[in-house]
PDB file of N, CA and C in Angstrom:
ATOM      1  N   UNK A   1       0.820  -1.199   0.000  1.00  0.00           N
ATOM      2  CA  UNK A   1       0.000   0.000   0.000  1.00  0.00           C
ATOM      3  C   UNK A   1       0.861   1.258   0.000  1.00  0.00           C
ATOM      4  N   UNK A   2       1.773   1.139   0.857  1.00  0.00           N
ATOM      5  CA  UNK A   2       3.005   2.353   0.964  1.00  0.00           C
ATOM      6  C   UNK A   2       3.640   2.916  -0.634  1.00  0.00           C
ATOM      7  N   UNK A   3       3.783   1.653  -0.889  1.00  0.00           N
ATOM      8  CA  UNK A   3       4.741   1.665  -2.443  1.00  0.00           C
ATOM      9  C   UNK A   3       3.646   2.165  -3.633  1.00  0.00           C
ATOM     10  N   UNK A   4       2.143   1.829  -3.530  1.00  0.00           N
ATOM     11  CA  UNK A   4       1.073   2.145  -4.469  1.00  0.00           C
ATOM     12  C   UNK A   4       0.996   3.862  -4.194  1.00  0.00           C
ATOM     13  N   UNK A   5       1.038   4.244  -3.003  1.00  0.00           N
ATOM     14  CA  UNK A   5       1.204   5.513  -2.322  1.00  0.00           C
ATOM     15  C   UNK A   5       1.658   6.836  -2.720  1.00  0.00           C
ATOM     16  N   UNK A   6       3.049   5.911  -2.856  1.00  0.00           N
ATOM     17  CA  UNK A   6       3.687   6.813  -3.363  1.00  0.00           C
ATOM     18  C   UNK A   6       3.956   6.924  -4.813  1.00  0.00           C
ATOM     19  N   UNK A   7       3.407   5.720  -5.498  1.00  0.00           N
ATOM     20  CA  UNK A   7       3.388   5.747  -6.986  1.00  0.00           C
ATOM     21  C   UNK A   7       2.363   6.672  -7.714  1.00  0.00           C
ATOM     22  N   UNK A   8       1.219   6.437  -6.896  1.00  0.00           N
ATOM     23  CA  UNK A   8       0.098   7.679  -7.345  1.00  0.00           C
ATOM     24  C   UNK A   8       0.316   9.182  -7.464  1.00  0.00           C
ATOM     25  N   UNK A   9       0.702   9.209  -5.581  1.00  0.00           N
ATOM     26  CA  UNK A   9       1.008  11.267  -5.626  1.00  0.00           C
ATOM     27  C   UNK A   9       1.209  11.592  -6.394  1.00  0.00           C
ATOM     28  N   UNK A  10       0.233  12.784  -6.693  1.00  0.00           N
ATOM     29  CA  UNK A  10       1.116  13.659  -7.630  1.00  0.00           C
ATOM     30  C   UNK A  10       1.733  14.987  -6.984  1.00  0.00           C
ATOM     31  N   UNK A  11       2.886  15.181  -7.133  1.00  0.00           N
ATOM     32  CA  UNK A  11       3.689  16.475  -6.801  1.00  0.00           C
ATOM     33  C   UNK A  11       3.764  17.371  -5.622  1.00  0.00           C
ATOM     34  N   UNK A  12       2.306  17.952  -5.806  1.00  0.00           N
ATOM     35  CA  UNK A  12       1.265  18.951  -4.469  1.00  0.00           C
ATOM     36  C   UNK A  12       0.493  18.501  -3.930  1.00  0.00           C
ATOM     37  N   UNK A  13       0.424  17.213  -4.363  1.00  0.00           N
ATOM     38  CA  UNK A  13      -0.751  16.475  -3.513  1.00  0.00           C
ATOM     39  C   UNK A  13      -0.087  16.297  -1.762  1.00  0.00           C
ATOM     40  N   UNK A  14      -0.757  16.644  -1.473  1.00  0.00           N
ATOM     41  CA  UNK A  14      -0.473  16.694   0.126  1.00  0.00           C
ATOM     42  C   UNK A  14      -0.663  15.003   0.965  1.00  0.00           C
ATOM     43  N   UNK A  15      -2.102  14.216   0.935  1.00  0.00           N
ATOM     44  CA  UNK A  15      -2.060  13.472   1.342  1.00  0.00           C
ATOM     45  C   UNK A  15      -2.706  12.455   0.203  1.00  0.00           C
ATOM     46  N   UNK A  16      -2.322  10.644   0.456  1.00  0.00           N
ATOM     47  CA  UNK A  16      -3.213   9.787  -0.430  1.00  0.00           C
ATOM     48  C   UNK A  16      -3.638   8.827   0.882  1.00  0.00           C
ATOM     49  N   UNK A  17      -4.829   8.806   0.871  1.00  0.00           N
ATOM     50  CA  UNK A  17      -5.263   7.543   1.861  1.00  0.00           C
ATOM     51  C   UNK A  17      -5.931   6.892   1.015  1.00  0.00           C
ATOM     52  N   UNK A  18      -6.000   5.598   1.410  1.00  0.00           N
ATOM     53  CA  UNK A  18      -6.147   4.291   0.872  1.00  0.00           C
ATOM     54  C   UNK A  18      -6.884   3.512   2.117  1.00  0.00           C
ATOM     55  N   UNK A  19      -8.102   3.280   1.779  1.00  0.00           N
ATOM     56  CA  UNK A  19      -9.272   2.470   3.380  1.00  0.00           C
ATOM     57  C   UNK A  19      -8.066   0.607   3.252  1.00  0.00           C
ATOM     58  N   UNK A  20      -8.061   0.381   4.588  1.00  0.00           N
ATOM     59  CA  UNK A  20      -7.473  -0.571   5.370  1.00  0.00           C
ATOM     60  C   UNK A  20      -8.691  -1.311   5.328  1.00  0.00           C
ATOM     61  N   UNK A  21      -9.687  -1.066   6.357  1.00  0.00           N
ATOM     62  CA  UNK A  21     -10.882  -1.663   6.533  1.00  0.00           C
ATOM     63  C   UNK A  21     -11.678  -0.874   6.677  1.00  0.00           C
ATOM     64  N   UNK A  22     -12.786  -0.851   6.010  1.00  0.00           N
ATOM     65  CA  UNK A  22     -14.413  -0.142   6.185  1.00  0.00           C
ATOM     66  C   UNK A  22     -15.561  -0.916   7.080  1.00  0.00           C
ATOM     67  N   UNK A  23     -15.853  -1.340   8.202  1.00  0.00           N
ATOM     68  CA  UNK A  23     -16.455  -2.084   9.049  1.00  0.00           C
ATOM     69  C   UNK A  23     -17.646  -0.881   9.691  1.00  0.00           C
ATOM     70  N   UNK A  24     -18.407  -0.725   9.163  1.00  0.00           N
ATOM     71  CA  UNK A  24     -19.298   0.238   9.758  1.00  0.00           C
ATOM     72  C   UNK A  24     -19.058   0.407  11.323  1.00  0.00           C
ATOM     73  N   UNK A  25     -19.280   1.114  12.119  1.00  0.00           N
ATOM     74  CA  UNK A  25     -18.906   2.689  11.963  1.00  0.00           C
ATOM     75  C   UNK A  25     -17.542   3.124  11.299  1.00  0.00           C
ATOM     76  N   UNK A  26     -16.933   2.117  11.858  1.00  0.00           N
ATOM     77  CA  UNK A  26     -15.152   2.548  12.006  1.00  0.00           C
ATOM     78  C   UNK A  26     -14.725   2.227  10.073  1.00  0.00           C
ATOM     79  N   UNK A  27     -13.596   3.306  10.479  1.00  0.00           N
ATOM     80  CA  UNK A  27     -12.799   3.565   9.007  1.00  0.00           C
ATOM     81  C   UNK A  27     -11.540   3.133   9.510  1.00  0.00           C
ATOM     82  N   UNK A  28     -10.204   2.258   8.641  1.00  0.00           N
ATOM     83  CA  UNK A  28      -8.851   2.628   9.067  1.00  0.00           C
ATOM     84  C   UNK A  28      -8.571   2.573   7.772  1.00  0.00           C
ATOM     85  N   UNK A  29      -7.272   3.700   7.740  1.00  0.00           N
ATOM     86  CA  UNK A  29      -6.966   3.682   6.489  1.00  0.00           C
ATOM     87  C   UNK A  29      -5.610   4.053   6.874  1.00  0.00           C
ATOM     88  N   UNK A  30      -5.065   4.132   5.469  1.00  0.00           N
ATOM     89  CA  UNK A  30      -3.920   4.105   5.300  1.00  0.00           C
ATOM     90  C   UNK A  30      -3.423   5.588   4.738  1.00  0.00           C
ATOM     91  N   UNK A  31      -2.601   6.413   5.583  1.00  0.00           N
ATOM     92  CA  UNK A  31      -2.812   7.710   4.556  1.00  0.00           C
ATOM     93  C   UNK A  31      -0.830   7.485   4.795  1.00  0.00           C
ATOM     94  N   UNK A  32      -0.763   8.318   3.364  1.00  0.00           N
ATOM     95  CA  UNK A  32       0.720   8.687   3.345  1.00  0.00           C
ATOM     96  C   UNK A  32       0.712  10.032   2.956  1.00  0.00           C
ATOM     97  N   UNK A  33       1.329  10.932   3.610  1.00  0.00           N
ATOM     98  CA  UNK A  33       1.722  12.303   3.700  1.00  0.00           C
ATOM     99  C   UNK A  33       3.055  13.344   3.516  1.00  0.00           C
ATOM    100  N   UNK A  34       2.938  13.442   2.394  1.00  0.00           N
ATOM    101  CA  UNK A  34       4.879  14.146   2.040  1.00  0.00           C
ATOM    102  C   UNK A  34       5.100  15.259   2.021  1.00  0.00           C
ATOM    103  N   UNK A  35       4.120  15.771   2.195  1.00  0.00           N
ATOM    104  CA  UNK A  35       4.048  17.696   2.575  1.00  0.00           C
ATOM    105  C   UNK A  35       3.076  17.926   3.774  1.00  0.00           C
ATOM    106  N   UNK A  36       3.276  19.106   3.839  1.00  0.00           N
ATOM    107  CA  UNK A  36       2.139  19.553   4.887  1.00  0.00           C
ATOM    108  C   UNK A  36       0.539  19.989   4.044  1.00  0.00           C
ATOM    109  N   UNK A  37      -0.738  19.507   4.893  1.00  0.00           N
ATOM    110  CA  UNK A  37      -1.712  19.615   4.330  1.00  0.00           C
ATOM    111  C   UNK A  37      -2.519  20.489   4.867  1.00  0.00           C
ATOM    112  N   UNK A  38      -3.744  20.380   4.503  1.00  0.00           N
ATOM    113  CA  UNK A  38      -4.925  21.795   4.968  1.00  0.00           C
ATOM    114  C   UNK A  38      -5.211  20.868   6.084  1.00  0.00           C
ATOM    115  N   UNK A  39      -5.958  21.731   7.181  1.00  0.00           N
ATOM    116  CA  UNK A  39      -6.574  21.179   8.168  1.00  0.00           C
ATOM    117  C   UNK A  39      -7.985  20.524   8.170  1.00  0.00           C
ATOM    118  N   UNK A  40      -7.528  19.582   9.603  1.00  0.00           N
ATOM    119  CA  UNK A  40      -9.825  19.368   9.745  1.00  0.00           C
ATOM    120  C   UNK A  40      -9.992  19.188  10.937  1.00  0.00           C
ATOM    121  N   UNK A  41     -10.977  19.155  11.034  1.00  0.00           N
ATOM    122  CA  UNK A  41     -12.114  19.059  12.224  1.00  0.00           C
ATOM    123  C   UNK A  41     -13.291  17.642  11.799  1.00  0.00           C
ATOM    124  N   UNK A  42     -13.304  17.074  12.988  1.00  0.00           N
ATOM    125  CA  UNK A  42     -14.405  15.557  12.775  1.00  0.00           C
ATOM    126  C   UNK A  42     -15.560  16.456  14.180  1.00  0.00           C
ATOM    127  N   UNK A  43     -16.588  16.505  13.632  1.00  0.00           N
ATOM    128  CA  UNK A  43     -17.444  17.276  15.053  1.00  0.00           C
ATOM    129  C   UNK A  43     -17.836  16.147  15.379  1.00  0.00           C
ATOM    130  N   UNK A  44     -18.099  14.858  14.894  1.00  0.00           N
ATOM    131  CA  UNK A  44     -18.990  13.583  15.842  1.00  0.00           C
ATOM    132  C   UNK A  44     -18.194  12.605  15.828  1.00  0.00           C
ATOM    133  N   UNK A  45     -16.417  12.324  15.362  1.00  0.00           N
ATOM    134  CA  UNK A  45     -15.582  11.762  15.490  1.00  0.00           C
ATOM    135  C   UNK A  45     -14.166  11.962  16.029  1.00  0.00           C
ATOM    136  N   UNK A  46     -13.444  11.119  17.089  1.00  0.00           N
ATOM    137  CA  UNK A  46     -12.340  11.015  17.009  1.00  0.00           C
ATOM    138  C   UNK A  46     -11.683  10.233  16.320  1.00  0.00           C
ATOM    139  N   UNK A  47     -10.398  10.658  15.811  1.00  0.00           N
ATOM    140  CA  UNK A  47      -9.497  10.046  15.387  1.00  0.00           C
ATOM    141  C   UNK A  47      -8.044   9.766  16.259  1.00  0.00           C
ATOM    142  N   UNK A  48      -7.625   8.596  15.868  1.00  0.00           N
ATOM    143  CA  UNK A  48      -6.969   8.030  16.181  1.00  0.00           C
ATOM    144  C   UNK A  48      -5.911   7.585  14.820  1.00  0.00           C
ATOM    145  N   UNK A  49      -4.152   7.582  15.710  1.00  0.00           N
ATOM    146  CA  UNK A  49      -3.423   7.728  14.508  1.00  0.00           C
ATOM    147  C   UNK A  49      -1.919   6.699  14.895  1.00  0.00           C
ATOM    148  N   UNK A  50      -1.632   6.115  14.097  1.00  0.00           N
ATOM    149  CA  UNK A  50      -0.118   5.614  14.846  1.00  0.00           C
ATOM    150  C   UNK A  50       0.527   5.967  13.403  1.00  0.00           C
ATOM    151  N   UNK A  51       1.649   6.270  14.274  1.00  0.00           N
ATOM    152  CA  UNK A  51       2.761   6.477  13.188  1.00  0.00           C
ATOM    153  C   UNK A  51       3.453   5.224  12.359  1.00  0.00           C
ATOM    154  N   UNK A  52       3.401   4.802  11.285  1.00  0.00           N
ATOM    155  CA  UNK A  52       4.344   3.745  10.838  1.00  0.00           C
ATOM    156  C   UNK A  52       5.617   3.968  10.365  1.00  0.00           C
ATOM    157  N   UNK A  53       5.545   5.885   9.980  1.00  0.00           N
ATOM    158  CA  UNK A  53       6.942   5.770   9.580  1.00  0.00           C
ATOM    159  C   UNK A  53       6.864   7.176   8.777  1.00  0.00           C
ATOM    160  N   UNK A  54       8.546   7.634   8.817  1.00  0.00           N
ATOM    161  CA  UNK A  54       8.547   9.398   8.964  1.00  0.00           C
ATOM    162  C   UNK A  54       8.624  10.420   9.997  1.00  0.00           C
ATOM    163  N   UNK A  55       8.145  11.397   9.756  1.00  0.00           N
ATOM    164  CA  UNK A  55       8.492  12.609  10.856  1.00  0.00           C
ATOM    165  C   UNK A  55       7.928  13.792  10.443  1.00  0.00           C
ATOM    166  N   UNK A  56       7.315  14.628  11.101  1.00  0.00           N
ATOM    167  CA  UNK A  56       6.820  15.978  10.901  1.00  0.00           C
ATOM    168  C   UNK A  56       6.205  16.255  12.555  1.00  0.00           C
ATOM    169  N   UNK A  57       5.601  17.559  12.031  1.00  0.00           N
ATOM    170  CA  UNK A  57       4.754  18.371  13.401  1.00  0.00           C
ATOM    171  C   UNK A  57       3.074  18.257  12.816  1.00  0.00           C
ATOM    172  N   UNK A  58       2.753  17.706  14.468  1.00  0.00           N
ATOM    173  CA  UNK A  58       0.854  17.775  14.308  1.00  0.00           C
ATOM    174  C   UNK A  58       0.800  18.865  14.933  1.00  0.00           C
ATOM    175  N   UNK A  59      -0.162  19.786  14.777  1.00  0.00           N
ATOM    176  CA  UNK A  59      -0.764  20.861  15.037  1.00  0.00           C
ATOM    177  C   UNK A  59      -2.545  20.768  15.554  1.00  0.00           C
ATOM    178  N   UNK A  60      -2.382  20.895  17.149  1.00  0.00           N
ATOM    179  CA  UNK A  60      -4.381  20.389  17.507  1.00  0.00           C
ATOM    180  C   UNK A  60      -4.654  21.795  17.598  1.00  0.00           C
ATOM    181  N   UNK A  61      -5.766  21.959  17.736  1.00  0.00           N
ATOM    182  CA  UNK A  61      -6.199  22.473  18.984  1.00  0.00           C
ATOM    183  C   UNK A  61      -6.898  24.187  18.089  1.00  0.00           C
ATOM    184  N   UNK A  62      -6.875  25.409  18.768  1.00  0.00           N
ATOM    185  CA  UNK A  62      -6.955  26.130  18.081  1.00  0.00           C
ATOM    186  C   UNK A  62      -8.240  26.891  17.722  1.00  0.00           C
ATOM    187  N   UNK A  63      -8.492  27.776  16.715  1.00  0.00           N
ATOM    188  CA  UNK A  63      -9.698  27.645  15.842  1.00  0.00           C
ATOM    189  C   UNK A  63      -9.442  27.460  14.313  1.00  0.00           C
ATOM    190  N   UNK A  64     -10.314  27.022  13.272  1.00  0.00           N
ATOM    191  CA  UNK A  64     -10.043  26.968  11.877  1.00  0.00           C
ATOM    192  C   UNK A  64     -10.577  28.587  11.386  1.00  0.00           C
ATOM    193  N   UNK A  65      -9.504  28.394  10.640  1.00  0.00           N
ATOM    194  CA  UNK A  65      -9.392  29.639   9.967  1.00  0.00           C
ATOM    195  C   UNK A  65      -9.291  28.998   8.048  1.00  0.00           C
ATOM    196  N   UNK A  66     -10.564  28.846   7.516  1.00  0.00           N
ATOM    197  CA  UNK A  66     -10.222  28.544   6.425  1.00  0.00           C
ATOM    198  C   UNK A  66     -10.089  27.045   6.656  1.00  0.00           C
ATOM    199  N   UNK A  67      -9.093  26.505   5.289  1.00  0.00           N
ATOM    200  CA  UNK A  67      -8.190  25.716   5.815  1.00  0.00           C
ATOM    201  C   UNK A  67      -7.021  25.145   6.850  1.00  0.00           C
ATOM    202  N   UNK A  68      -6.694  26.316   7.134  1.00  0.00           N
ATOM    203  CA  UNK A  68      -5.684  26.487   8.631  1.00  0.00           C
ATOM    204  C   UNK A  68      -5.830  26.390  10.014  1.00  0.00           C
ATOM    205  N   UNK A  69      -5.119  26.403  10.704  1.00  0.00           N
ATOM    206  CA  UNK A  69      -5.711  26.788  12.221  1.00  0.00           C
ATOM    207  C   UNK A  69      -4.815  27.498  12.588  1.00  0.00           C
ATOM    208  N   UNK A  70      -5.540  28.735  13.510  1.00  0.00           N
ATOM    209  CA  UNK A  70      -5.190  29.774  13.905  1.00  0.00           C
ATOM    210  C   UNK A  70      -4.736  29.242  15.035  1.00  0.00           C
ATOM    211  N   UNK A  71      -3.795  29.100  16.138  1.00  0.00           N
ATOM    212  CA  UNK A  71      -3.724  29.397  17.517  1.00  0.00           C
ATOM    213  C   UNK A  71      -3.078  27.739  17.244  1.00  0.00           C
ATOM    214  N   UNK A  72      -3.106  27.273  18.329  1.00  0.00           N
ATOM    215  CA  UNK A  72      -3.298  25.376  18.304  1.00  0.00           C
ATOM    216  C   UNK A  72      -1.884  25.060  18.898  1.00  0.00           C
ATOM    217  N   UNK A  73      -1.717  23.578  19.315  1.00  0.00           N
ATOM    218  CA  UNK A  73      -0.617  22.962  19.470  1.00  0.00           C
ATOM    219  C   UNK A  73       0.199  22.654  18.764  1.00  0.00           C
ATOM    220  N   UNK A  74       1.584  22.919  18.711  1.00  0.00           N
ATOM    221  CA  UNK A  74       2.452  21.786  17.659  1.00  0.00           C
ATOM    222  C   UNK A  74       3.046  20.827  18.434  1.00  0.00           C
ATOM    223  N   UNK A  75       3.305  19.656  17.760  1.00  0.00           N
ATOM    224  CA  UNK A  75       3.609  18.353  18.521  1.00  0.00           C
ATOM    225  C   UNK A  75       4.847  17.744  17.411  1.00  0.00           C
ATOM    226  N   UNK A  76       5.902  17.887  18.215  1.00  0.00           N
ATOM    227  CA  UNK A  76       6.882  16.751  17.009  1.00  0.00           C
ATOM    228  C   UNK A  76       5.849  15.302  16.924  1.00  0.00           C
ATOM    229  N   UNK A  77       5.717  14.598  15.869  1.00  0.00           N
ATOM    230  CA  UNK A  77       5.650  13.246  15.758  1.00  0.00           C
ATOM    231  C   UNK A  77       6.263  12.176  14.887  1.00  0.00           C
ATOM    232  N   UNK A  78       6.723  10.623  15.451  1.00  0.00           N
ATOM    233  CA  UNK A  78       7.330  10.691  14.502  1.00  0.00           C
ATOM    234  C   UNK A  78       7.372   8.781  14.687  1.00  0.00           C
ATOM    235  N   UNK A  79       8.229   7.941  13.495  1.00  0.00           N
ATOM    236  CA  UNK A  79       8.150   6.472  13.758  1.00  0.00           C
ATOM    237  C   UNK A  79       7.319   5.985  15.066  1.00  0.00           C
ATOM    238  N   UNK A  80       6.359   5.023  15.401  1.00  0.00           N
ATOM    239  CA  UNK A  80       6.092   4.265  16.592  1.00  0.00           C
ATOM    240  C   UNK A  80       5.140   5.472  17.329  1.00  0.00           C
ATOM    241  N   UNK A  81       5.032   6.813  17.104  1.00  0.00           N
ATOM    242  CA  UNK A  81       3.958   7.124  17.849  1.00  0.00           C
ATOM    243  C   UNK A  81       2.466   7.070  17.809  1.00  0.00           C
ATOM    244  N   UNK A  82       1.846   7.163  18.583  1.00  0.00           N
ATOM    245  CA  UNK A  82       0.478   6.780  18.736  1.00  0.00           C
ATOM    246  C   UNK A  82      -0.567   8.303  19.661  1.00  0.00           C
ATOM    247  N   UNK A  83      -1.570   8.724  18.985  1.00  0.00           N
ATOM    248  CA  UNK A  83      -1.831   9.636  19.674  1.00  0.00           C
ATOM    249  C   UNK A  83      -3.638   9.611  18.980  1.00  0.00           C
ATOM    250  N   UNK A  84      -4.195  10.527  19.569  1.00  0.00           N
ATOM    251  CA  UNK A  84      -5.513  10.917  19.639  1.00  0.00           C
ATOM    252  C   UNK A  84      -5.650  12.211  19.694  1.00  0.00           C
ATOM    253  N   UNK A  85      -6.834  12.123  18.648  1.00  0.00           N
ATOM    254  CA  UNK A  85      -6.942  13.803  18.518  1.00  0.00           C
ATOM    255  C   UNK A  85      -8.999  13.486  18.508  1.00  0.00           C
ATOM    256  N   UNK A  86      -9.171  14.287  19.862  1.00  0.00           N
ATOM    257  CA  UNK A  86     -10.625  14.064  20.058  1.00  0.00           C
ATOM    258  C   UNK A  86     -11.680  14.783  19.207  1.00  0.00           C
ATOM    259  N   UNK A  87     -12.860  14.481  19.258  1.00  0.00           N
ATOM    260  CA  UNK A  87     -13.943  14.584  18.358  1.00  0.00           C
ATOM    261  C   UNK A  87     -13.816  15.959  18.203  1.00  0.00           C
ATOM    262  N   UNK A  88     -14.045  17.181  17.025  1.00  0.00           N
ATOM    263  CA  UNK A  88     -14.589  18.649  17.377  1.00  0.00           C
ATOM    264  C   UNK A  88     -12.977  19.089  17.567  1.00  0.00           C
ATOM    265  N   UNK A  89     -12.187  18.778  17.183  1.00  0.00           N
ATOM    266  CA  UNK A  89     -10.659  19.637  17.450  1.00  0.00           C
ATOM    267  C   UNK A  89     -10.166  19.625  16.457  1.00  0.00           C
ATOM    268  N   UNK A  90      -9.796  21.065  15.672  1.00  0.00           N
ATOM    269  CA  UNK A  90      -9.032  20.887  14.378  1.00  0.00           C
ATOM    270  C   UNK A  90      -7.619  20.358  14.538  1.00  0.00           C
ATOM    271  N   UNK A  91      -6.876  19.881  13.159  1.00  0.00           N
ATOM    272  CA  UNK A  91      -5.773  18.938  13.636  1.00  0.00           C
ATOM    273  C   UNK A  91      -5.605  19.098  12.039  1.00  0.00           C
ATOM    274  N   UNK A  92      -3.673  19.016  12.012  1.00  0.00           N
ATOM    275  CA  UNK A  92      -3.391  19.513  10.681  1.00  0.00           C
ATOM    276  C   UNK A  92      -1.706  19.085  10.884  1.00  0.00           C
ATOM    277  N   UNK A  93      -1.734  18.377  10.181  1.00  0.00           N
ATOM    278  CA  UNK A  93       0.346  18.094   9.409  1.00  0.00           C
ATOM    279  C   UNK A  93       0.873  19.389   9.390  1.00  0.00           C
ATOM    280  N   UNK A  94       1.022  20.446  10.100  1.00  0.00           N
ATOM    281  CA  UNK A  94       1.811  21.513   9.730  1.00  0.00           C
ATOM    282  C   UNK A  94       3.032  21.422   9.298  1.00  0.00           C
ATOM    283  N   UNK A  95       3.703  20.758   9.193  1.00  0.00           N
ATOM    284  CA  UNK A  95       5.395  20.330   8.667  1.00  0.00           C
ATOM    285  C   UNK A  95       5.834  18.628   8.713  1.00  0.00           C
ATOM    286  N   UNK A  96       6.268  18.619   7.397  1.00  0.00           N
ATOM    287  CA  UNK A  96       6.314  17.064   7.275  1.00  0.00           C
ATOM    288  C   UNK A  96       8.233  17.116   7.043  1.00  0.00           C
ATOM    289  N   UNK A  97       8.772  16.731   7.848  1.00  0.00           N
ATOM    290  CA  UNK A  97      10.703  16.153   7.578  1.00  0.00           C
ATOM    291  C   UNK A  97      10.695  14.817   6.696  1.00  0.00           C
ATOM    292  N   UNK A  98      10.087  14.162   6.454  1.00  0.00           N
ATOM    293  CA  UNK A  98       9.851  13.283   6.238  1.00  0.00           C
ATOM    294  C   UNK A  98       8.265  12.453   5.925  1.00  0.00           C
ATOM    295  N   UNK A  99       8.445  11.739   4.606  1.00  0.00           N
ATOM    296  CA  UNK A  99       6.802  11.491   4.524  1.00  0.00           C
ATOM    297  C   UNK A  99       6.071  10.419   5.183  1.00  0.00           C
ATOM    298  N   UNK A 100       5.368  11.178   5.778  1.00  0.00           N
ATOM    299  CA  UNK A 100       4.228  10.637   7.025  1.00  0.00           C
ATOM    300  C   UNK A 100       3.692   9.566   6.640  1.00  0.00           C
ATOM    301  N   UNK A 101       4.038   8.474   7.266  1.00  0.00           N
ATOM    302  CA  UNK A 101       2.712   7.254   6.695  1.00  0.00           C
ATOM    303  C   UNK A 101       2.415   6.792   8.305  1.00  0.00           C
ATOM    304  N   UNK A 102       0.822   7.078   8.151  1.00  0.00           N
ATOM    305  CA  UNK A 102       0.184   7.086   9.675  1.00  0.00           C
ATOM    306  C   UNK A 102      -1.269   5.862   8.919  1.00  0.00           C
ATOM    307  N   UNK A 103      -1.497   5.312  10.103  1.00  0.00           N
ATOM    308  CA  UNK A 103      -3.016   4.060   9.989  1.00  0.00           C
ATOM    309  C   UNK A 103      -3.367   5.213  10.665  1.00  0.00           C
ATOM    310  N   UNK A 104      -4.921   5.512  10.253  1.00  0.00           N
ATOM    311  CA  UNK A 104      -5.703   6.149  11.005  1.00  0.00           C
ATOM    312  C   UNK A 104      -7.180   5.469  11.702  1.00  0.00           C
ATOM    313  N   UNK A 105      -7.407   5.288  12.579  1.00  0.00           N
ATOM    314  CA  UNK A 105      -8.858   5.041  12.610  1.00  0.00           C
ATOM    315  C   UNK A 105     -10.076   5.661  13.421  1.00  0.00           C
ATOM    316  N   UNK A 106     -10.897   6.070  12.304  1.00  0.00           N
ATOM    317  CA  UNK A 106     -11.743   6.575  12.916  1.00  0.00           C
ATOM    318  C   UNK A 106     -13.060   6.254  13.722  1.00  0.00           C
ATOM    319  N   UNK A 107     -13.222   6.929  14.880  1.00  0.00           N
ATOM    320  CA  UNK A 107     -14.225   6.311  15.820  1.00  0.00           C
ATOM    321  C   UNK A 107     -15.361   7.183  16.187  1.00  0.00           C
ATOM    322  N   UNK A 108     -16.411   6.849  15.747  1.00  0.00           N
ATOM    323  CA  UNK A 108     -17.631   7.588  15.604  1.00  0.00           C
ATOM    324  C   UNK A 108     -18.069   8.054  17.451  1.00  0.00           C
ATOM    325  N   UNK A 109     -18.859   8.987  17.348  1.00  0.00           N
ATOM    326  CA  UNK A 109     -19.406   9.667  18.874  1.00  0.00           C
ATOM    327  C   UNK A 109     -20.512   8.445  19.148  1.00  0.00           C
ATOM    328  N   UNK A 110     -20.629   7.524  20.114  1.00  0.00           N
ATOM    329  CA  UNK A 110     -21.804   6.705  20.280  1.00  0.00           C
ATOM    330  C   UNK A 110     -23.013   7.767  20.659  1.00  0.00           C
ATOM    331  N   UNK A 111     -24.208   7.163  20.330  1.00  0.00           N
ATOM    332  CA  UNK A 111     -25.526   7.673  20.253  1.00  0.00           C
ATOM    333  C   UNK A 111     -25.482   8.221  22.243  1.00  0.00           C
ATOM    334  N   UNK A 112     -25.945   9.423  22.321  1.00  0.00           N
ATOM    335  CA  UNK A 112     -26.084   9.775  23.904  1.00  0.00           C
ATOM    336  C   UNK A 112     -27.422   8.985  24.213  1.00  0.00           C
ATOM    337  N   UNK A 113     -27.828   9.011  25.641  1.00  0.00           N
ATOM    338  CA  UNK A 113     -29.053   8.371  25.889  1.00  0.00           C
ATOM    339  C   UNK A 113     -29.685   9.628  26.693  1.00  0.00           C
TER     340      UNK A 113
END
């Protein structure tokens, strides 16, 4: 998947994900990342991310501005890490040293009662 990855990108393309498994609710996929990309926000999901390999800065927190986020955390991340970025928090690759290949999976807000 890594090697298909990187055969696709094109140039400016910021990120390519590729679904791992689609199992209703949950998504994991496979994203590879060689630049820095626009930001997002999940309002009824967290995500969840491990690093497989590479290096750059995550950026949480904040408000979105556009594509961007104004204000927010930067976080070195890099090989073997594992982190969470909760439901409703923008979150953005601000600087990639190296191209990011992270499993992501996403985990839906369960129904409140």
């Amino acid at each position: 998947m890594i090697a298909n990855a990187k055969k696709i990108r094109k140039p400016d393309q910021a990120l390519v994900a590729q679904p791992i498994l689609l199992l209703a609710p949950y998504r994991v996929s496979l994203e590879y990342r060689a630049i820095a990309g626009t930001a997002a926000v999940h309002e009824k999901e967290a995500e969840i991310f491990y690093v497989i390999d590479g290096a750059g800065t995550l950026t949480t927190g904040g408000t979105m501005q556009g594509t961007a986020i104004a204000g927010g955390t930067a976080q070195a991340v890099a090989k073997g890490d594992f982190f969470i970025v909760p439901e409703n928090t923008p979150h953005a690759f601000t600087d990639v040293k190296s191209p990011l290949v992270l499993m992501s999976l996403h985990i839906p807000r369960t129904a409140e009662k």
